[in-house]
C-alpha atoms as a PDB file:
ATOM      1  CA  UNK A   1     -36.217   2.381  15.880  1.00  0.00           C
ATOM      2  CA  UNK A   2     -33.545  -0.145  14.730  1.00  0.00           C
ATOM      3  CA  UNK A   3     -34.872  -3.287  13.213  1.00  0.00           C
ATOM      4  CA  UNK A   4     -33.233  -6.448  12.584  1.00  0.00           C
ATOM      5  CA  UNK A   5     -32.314  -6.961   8.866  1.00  0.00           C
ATOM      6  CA  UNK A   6     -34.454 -10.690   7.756  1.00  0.00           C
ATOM      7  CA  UNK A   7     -32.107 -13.081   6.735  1.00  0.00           C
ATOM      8  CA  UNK A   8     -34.553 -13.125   3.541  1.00  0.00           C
ATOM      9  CA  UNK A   9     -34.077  -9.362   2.868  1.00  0.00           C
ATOM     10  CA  UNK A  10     -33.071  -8.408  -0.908  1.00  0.00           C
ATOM     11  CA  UNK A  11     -29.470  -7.684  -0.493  1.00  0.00           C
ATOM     12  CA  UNK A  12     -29.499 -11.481   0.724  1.00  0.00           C
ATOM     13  CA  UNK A  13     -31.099 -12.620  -2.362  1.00  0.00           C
ATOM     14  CA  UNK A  14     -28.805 -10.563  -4.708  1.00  0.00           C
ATOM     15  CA  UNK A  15     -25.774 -11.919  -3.127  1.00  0.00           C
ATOM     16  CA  UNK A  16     -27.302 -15.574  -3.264  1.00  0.00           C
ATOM     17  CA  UNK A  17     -27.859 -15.042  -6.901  1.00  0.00           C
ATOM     18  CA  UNK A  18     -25.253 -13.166  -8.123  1.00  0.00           C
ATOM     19  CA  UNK A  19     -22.779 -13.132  -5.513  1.00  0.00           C
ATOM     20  CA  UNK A  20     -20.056 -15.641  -7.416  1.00  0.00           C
ATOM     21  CA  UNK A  21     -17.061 -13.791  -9.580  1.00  0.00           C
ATOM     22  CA  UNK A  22     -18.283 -15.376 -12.924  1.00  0.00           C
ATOM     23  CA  UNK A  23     -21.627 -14.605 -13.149  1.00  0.00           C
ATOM     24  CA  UNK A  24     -20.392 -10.644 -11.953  1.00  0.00           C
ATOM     25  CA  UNK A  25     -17.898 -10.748 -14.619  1.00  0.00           C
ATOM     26  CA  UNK A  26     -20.319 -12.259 -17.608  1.00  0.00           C
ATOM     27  CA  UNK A  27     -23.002  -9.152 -16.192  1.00  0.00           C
ATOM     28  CA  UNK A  28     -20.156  -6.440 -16.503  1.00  0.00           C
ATOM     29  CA  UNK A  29     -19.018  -8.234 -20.341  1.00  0.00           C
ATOM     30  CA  UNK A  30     -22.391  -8.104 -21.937  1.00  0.00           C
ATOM     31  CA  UNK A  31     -22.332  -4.211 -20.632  1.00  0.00           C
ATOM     32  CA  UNK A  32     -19.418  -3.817 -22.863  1.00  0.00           C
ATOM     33  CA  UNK A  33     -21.590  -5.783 -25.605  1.00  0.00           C
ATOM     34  CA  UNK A  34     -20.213  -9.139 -25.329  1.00  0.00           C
ATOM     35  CA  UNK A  35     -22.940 -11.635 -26.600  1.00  0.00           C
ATOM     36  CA  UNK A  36     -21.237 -14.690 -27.863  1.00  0.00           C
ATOM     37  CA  UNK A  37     -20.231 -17.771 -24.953  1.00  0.00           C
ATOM     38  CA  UNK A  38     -16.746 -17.369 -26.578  1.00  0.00           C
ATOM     39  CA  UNK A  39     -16.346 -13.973 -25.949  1.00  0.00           C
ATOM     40  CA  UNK A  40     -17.370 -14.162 -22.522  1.00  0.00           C
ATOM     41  CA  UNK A  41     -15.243 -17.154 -21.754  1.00  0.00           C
ATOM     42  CA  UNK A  42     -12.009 -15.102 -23.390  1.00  0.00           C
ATOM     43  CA  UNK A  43     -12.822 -12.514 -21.790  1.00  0.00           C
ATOM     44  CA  UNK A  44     -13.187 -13.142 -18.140  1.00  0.00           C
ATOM     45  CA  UNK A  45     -10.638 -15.904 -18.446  1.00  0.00           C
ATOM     46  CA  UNK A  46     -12.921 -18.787 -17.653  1.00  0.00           C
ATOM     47  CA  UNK A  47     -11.724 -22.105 -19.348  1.00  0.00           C
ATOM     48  CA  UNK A  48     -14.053 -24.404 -17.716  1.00  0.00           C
ATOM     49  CA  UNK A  49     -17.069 -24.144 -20.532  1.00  0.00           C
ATOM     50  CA  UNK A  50     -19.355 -26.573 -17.738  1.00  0.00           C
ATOM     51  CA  UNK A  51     -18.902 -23.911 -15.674  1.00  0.00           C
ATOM     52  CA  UNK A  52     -19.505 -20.953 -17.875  1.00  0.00           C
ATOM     53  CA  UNK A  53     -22.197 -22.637 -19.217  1.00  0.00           C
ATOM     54  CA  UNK A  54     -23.702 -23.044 -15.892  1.00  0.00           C
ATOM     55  CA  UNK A  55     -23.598 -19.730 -14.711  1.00  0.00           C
ATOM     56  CA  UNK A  56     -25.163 -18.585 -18.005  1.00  0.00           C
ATOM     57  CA  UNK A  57     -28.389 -21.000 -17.901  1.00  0.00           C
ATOM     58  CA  UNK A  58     -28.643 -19.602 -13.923  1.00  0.00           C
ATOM     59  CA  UNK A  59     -29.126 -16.106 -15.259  1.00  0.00           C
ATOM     60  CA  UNK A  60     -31.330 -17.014 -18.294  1.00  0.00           C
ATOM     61  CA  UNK A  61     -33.641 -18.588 -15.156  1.00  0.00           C
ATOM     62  CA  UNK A  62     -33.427 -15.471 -13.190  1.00  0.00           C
ATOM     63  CA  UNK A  63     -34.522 -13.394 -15.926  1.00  0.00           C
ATOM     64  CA  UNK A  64     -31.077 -11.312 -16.131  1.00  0.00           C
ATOM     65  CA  UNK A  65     -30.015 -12.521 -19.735  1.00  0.00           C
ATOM     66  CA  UNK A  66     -32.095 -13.933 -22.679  1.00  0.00           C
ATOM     67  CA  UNK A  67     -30.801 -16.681 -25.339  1.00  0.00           C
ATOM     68  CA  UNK A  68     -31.324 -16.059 -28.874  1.00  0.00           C
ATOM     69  CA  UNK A  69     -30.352 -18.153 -31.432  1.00  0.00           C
ATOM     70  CA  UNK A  70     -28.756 -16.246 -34.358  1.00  0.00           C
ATOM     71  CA  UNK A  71     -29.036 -19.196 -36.913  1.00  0.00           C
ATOM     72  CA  UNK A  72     -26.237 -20.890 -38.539  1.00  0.00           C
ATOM     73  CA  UNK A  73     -25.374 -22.528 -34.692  1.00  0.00           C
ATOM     74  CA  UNK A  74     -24.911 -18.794 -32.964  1.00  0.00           C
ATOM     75  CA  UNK A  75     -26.519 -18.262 -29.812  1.00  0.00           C
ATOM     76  CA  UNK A  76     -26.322 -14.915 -28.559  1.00  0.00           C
ATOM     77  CA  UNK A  77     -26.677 -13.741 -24.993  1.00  0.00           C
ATOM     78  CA  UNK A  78     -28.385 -10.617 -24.563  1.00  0.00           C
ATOM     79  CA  UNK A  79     -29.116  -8.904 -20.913  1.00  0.00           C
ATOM     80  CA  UNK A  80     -33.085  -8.311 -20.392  1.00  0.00           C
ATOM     81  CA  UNK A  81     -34.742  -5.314 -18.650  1.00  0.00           C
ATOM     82  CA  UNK A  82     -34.220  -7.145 -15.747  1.00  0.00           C
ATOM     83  CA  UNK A  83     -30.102  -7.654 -16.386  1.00  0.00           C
ATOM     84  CA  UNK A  84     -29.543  -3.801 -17.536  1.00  0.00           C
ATOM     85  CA  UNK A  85     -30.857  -3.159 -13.872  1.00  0.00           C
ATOM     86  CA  UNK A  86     -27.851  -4.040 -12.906  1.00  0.00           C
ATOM     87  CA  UNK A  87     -25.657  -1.415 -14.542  1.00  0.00           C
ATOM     88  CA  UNK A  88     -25.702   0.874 -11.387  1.00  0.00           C
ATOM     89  CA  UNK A  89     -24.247  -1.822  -9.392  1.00  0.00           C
ATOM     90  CA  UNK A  90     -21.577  -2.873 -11.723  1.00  0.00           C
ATOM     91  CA  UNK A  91     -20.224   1.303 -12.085  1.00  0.00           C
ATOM     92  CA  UNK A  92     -20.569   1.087  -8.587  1.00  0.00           C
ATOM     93  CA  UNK A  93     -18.267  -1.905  -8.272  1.00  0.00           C
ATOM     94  CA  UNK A  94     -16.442  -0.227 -10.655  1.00  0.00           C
ATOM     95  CA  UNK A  95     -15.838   2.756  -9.103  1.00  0.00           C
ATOM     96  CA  UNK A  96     -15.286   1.854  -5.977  1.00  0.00           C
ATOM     97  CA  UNK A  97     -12.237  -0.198  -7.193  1.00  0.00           C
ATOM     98  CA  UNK A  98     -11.162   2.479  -8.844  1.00  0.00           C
ATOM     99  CA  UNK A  99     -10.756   4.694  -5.881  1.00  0.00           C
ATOM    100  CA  UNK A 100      -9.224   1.872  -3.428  1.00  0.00           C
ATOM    101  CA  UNK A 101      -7.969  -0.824  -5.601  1.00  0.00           C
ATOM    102  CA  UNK A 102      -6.394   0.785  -8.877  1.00  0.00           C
ATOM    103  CA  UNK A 103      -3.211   1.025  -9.537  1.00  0.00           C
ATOM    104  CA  UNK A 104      -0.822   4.079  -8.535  1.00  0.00           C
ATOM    105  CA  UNK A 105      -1.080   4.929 -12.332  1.00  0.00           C
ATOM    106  CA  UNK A 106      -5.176   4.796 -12.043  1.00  0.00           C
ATOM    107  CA  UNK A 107      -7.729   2.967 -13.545  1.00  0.00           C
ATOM    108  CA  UNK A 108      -7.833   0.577 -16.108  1.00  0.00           C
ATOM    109  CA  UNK A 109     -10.632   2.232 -17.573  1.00  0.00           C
ATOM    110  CA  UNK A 110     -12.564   5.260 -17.825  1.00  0.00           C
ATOM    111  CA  UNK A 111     -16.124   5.020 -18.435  1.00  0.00           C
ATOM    112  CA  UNK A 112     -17.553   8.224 -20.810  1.00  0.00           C
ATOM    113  CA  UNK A 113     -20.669   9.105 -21.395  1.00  0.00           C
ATOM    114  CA  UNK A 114     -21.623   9.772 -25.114  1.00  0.00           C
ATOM    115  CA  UNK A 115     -23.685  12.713 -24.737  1.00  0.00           C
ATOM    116  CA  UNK A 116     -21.028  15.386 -22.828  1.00  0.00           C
ATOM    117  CA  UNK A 117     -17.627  13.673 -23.409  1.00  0.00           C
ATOM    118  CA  UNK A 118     -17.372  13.326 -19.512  1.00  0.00           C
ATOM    119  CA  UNK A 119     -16.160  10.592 -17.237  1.00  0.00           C
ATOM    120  CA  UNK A 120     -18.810   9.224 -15.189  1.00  0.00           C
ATOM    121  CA  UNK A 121     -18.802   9.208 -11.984  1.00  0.00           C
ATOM    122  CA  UNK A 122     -22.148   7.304 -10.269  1.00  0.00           C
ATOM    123  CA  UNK A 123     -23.811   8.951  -7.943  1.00  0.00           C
ATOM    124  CA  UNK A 124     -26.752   7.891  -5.845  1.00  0.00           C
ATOM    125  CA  UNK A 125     -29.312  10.242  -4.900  1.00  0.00           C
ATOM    126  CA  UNK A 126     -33.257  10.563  -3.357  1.00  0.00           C
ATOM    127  CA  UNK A 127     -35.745  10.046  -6.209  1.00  0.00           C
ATOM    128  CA  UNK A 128     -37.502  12.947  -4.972  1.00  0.00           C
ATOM    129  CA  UNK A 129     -35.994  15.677  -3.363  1.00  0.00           C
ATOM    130  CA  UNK A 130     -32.896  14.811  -5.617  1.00  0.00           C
ATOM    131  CA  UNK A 131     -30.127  15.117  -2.809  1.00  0.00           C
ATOM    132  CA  UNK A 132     -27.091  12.791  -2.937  1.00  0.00           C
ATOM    133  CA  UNK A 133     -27.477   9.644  -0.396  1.00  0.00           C
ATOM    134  CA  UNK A 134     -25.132   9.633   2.284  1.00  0.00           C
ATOM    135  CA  UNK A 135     -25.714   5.842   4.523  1.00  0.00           C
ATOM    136  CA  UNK A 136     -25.713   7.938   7.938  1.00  0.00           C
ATOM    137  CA  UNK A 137     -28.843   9.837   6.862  1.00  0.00           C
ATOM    138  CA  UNK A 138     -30.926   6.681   6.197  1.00  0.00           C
ATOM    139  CA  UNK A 139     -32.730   4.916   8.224  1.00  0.00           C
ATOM    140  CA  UNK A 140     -34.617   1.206   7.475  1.00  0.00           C
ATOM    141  CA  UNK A 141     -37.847   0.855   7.870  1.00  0.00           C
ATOM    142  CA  UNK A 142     -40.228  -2.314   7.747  1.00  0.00           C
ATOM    143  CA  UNK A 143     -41.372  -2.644   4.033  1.00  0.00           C
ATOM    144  CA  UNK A 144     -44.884  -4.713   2.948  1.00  0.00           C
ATOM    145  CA  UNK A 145     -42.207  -7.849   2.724  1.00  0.00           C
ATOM    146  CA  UNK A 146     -41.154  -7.237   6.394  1.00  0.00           C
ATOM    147  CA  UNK A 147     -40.897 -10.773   8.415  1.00  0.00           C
ATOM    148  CA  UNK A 148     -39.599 -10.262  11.527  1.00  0.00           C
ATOM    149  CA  UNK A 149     -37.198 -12.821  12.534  1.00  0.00           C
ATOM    150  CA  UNK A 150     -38.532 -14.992  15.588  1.00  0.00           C
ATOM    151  CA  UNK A 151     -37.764 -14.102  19.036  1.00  0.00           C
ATOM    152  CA  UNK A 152     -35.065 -15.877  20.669  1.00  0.00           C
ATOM    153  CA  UNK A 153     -36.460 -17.237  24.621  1.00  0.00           C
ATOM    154  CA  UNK A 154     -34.361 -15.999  27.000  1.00  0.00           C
ATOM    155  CA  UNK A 155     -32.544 -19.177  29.251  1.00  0.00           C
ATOM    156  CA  UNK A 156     -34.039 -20.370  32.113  1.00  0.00           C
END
């Protein structure tokens, strides 16, 4: 059976939220431990502090980051449950630029993980039988959320 994906489907409402370079770029920062709204706007090379500013207070509202106020005038940004979610998308991004957009020397960095002293490398497998993913052997299927999209009427 091949469904229709709903225009309202959560990849949609990802993108919608998230789907600008500056709030990507802030997310992928505050992995590295950036808190501070000069940090961030150093970092990712934003000058336009309306804009930074913006993006910031959309992902306080969407539960991805929390304000804290340090005292002394310093407000820290710190990434919620919600925003360290997001860390398997952002080594995926990562990644995938690695592979097909570094350049011929490699990548600019190399993420390892504390524990072994290895490079990490993502990998996406099935909560339960534990096999890695690959997209030919899945197949949607209507969730609970599932609105199908109205029928078009044929012309007449």
């Amino acid at each position: 059976m091949t469904i229709r994906r709903p225009a309202d489907d959560s990849v949609t409402r990802v993108v919608e939220l998230l789907g600008d370079r500056w709030s990507i770029l802030v997310i992928a920062e505050a992995f590295f431990g950036v808190r501070r709204f000069s940090d961030f706007a150093r970092n990712i090379g934003i000058t336009n502090r309306n804009l930074l500013t913006s993006r910031l207070r959309m992902l306080i509202d969407a539960g991805i980051f929390a304000r804290t106020d340090e005292g002394g005038g310093r407000v820290d940004y710190h990434l919620t449950a919600a925003g360290r979610e997001l860390y398997p998308i952002i080594i995926a991004m990562s990644a995938w630029g690695d592979r097909h957009l570094a350049d011929p020397d490699g990548p600019p960095l190399i993420l390892e993980h504390r524990t072994c002293g290895h490079a990490i490398t993502p990998l996406l497998v099935c909560e339960h039988c534990r096999t890695e993913i690959d997209p030919r052997d899945v197949e949607p299927q209507p969730g609970p959320g599932f609105h199908a999209p109205p029928a078009t009427e044929a012309a007449g």
